[in-house]
C-alpha atoms as a PDB file:
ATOM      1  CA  UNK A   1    -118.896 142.618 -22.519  1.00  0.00           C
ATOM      2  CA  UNK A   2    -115.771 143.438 -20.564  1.00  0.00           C
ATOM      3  CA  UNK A   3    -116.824 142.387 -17.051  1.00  0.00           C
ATOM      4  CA  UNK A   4    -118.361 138.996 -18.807  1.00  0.00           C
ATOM      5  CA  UNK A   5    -114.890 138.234 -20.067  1.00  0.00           C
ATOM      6  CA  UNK A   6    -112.879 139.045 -16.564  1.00  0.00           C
ATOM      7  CA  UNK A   7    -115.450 137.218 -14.692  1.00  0.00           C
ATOM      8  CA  UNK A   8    -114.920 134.609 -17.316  1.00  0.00           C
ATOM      9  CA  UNK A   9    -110.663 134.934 -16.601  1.00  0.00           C
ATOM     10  CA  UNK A  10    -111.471 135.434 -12.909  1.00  0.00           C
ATOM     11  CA  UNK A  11    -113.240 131.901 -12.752  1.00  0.00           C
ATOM     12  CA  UNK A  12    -110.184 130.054 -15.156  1.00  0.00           C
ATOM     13  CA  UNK A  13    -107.894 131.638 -13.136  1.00  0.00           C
ATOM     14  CA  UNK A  14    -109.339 130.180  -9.799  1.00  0.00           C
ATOM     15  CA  UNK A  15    -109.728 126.735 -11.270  1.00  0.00           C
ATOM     16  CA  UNK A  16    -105.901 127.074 -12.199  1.00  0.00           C
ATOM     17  CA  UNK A  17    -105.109 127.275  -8.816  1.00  0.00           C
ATOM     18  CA  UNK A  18    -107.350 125.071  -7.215  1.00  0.00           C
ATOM     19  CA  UNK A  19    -106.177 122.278 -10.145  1.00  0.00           C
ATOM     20  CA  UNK A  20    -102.669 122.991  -9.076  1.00  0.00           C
ATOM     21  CA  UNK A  21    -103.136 123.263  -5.362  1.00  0.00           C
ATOM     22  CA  UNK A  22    -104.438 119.897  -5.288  1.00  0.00           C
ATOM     23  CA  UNK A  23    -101.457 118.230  -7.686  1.00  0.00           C
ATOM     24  CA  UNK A  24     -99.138 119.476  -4.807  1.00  0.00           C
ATOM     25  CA  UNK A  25    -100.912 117.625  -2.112  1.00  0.00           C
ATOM     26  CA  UNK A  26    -100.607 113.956  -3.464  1.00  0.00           C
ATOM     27  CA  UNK A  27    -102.874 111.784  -3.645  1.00  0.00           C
ATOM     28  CA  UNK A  28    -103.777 111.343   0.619  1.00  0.00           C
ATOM     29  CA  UNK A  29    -102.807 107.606   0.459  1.00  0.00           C
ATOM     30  CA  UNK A  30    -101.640 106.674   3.808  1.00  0.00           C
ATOM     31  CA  UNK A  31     -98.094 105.093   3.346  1.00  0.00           C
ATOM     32  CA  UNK A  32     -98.698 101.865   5.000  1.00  0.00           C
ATOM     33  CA  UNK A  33    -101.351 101.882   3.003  1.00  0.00           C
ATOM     34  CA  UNK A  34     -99.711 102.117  -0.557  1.00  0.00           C
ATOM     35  CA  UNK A  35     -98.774  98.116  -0.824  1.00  0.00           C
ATOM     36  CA  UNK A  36    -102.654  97.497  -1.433  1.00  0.00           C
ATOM     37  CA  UNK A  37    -102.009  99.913  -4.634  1.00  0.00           C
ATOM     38  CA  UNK A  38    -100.517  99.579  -8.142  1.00  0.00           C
ATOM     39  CA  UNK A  39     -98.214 102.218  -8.866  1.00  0.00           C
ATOM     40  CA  UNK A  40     -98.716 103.136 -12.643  1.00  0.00           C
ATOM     41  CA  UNK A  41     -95.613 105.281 -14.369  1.00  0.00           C
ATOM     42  CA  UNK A  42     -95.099 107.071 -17.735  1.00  0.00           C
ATOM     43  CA  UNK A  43     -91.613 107.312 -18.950  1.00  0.00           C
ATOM     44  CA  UNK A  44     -92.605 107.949 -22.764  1.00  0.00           C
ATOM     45  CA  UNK A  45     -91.578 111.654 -23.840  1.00  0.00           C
ATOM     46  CA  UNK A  46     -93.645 114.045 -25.068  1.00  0.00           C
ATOM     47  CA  UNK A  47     -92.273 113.334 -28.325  1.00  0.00           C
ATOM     48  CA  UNK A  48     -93.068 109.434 -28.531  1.00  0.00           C
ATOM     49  CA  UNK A  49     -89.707 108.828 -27.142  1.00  0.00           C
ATOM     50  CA  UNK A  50     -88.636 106.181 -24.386  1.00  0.00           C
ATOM     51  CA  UNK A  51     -87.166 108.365 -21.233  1.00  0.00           C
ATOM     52  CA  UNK A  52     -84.937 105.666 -19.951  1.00  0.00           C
ATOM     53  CA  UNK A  53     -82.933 105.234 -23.021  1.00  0.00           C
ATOM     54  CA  UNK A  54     -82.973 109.214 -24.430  1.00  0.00           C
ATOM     55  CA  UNK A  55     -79.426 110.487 -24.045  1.00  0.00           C
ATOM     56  CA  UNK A  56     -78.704 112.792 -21.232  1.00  0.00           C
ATOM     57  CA  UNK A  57     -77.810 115.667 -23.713  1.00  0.00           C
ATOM     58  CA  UNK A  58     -81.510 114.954 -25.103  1.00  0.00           C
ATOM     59  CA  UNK A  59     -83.218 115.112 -21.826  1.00  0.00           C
ATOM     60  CA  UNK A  60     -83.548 118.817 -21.051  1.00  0.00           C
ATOM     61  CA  UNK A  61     -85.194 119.125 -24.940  1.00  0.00           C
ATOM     62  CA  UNK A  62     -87.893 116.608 -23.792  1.00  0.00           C
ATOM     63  CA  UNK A  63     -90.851 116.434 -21.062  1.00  0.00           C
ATOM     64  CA  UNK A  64     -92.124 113.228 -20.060  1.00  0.00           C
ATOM     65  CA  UNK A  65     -95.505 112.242 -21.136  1.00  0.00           C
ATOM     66  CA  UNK A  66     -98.340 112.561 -18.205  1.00  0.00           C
ATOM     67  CA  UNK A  67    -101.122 110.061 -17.897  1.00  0.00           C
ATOM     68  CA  UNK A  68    -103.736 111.979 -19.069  1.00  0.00           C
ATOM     69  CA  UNK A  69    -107.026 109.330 -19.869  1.00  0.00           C
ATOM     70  CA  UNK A  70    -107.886 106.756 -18.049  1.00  0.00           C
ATOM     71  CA  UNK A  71    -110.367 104.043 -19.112  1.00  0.00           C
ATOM     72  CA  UNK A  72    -111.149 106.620 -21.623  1.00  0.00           C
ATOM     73  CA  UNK A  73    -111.998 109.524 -19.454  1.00  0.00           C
ATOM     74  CA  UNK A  74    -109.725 112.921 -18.803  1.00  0.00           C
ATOM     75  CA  UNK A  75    -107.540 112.290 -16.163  1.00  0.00           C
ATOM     76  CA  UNK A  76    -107.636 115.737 -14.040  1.00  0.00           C
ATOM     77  CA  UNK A  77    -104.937 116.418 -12.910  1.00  0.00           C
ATOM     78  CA  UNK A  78    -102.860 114.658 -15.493  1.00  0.00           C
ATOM     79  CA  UNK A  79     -99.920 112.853 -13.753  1.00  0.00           C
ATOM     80  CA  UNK A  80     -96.491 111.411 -14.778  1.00  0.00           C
ATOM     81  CA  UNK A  81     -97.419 108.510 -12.059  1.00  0.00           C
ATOM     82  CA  UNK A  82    -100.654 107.291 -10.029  1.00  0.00           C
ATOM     83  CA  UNK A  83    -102.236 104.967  -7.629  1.00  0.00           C
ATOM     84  CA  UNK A  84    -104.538 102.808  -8.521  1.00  0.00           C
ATOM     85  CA  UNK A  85    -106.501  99.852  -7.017  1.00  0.00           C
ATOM     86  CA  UNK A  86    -106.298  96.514  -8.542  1.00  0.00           C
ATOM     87  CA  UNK A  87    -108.743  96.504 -12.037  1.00  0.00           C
ATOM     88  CA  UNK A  88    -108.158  96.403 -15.258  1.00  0.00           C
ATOM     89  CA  UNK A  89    -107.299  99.603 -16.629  1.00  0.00           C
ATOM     90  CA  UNK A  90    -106.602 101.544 -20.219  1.00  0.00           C
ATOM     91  CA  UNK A  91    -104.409 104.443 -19.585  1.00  0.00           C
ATOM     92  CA  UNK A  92    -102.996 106.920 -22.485  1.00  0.00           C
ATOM     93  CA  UNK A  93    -100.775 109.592 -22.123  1.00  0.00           C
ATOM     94  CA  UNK A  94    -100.547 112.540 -23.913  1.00  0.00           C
ATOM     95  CA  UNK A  95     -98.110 112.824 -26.984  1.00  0.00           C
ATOM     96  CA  UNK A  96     -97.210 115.855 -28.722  1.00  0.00           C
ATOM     97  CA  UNK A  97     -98.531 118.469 -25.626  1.00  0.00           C
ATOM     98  CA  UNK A  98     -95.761 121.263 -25.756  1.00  0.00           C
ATOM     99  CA  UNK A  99     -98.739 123.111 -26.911  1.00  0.00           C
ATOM    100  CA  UNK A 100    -102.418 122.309 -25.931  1.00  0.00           C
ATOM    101  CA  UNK A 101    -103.556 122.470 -29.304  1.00  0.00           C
ATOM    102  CA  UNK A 102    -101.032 119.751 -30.256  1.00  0.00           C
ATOM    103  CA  UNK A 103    -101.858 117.070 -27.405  1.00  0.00           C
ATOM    104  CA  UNK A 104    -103.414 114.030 -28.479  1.00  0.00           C
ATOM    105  CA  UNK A 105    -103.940 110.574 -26.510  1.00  0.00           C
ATOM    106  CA  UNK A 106    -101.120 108.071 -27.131  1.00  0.00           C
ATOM    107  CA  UNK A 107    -101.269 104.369 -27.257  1.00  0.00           C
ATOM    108  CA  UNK A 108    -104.023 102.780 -25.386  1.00  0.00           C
ATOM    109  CA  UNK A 109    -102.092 100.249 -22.734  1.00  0.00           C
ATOM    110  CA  UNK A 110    -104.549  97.702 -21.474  1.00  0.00           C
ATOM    111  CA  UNK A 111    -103.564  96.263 -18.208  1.00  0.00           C
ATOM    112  CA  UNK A 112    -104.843  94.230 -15.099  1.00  0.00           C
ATOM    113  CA  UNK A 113    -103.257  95.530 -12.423  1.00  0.00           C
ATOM    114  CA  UNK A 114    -102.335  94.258  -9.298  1.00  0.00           C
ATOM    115  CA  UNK A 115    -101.825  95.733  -5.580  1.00  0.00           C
ATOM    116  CA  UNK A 116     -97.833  95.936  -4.732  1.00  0.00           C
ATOM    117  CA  UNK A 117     -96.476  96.235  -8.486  1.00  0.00           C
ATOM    118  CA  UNK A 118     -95.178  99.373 -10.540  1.00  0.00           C
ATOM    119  CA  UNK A 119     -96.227  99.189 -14.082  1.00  0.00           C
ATOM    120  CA  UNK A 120     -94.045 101.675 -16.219  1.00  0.00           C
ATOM    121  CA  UNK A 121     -95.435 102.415 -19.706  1.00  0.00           C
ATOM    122  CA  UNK A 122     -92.942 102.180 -22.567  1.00  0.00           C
ATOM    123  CA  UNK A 123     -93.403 103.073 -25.923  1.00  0.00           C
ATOM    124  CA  UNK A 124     -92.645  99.879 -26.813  1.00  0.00           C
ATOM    125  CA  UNK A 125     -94.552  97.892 -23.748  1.00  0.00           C
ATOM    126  CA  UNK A 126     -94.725  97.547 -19.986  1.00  0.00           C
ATOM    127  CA  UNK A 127     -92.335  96.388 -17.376  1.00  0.00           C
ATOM    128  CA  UNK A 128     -94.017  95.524 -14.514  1.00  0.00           C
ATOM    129  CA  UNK A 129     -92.073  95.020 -10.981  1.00  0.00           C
ATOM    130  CA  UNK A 130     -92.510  95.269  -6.722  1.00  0.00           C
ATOM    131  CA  UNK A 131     -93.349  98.826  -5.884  1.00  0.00           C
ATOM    132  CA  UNK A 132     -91.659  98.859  -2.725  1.00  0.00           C
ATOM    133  CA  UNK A 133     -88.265  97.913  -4.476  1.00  0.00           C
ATOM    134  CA  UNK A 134     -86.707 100.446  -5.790  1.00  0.00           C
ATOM    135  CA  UNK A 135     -86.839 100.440  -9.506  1.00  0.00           C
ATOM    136  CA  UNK A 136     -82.800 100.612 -10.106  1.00  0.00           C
ATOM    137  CA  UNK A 137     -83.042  97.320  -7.857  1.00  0.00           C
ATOM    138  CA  UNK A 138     -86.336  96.034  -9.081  1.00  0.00           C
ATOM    139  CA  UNK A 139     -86.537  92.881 -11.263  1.00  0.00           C
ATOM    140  CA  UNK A 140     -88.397  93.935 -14.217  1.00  0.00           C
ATOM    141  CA  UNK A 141     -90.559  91.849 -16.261  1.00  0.00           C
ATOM    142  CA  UNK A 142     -92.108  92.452 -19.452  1.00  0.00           C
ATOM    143  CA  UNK A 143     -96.259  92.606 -19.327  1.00  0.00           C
END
């Protein structure tokens, strides 16, 4: 029973790594090539919360939500921002995952995206803008 349960750690513990190994490497887009991408961003806390407007004495108390489903599906690895090409999309993030047992999906946000723009889910909507602006500099417009 022992060696069944460290072969069973063993094998968790490998796909740890591997999982986290290949968050680090991005997501092998060329960058010339990024403009024929839409850059999708979460900046809804863990909590629900919008992370653009939580005050900065708030902001070490609160993670920001990662995409974790997309189109319905487990999004591995779950990311605070992704590529995608132009499609329409539902993308949830996960609320309430301080603890695994505690994560559930968040609002479903239904979008067509297009190549170029940022879309940056709000709990209260989307702002969509260039990607290659910078988003301090970006005009934002609602979805």
């Amino acid at each position: 029973m022992l060696k069944k349960n460290a072969g069973t750690l063993v094998a968790l513990l490998v796909g740890a790594v591997v999982l986290s190994g290949c968050a680090g490497m991005g997501d092998g887009i060329p960058p010339e090539k990024l403009g024929e991408y839409a850059l999708i961003e979460s900046h809804i806390g863990t909590r629900g919360n919008n992370m653009d407007t939580l005050p900065s004495s708030m902001r070490g108390f609160e993670n920001t939500a990662y995409i974790s489903w997309v189109n319905g599906k487990v999004a591995l690895p779950a990311l605070e921002s992704m590529n995608v090409l132009p499609g329409e999309y539902t993308f949830q993030v996960g609320i309430g995952c301080d603890n695994t047992a505690t994560c559930r999906p968040g609002y479903p946000y239904k979008l067509k995206v297009k190549a170029g723009q940022r879309y940056v889910l709000l709990p209260t909507g989307v702002l969509v803008s260039d990607r290659s602006v910078p988003r301090a500099a970006a005009k934002e417009v609602r979805y």
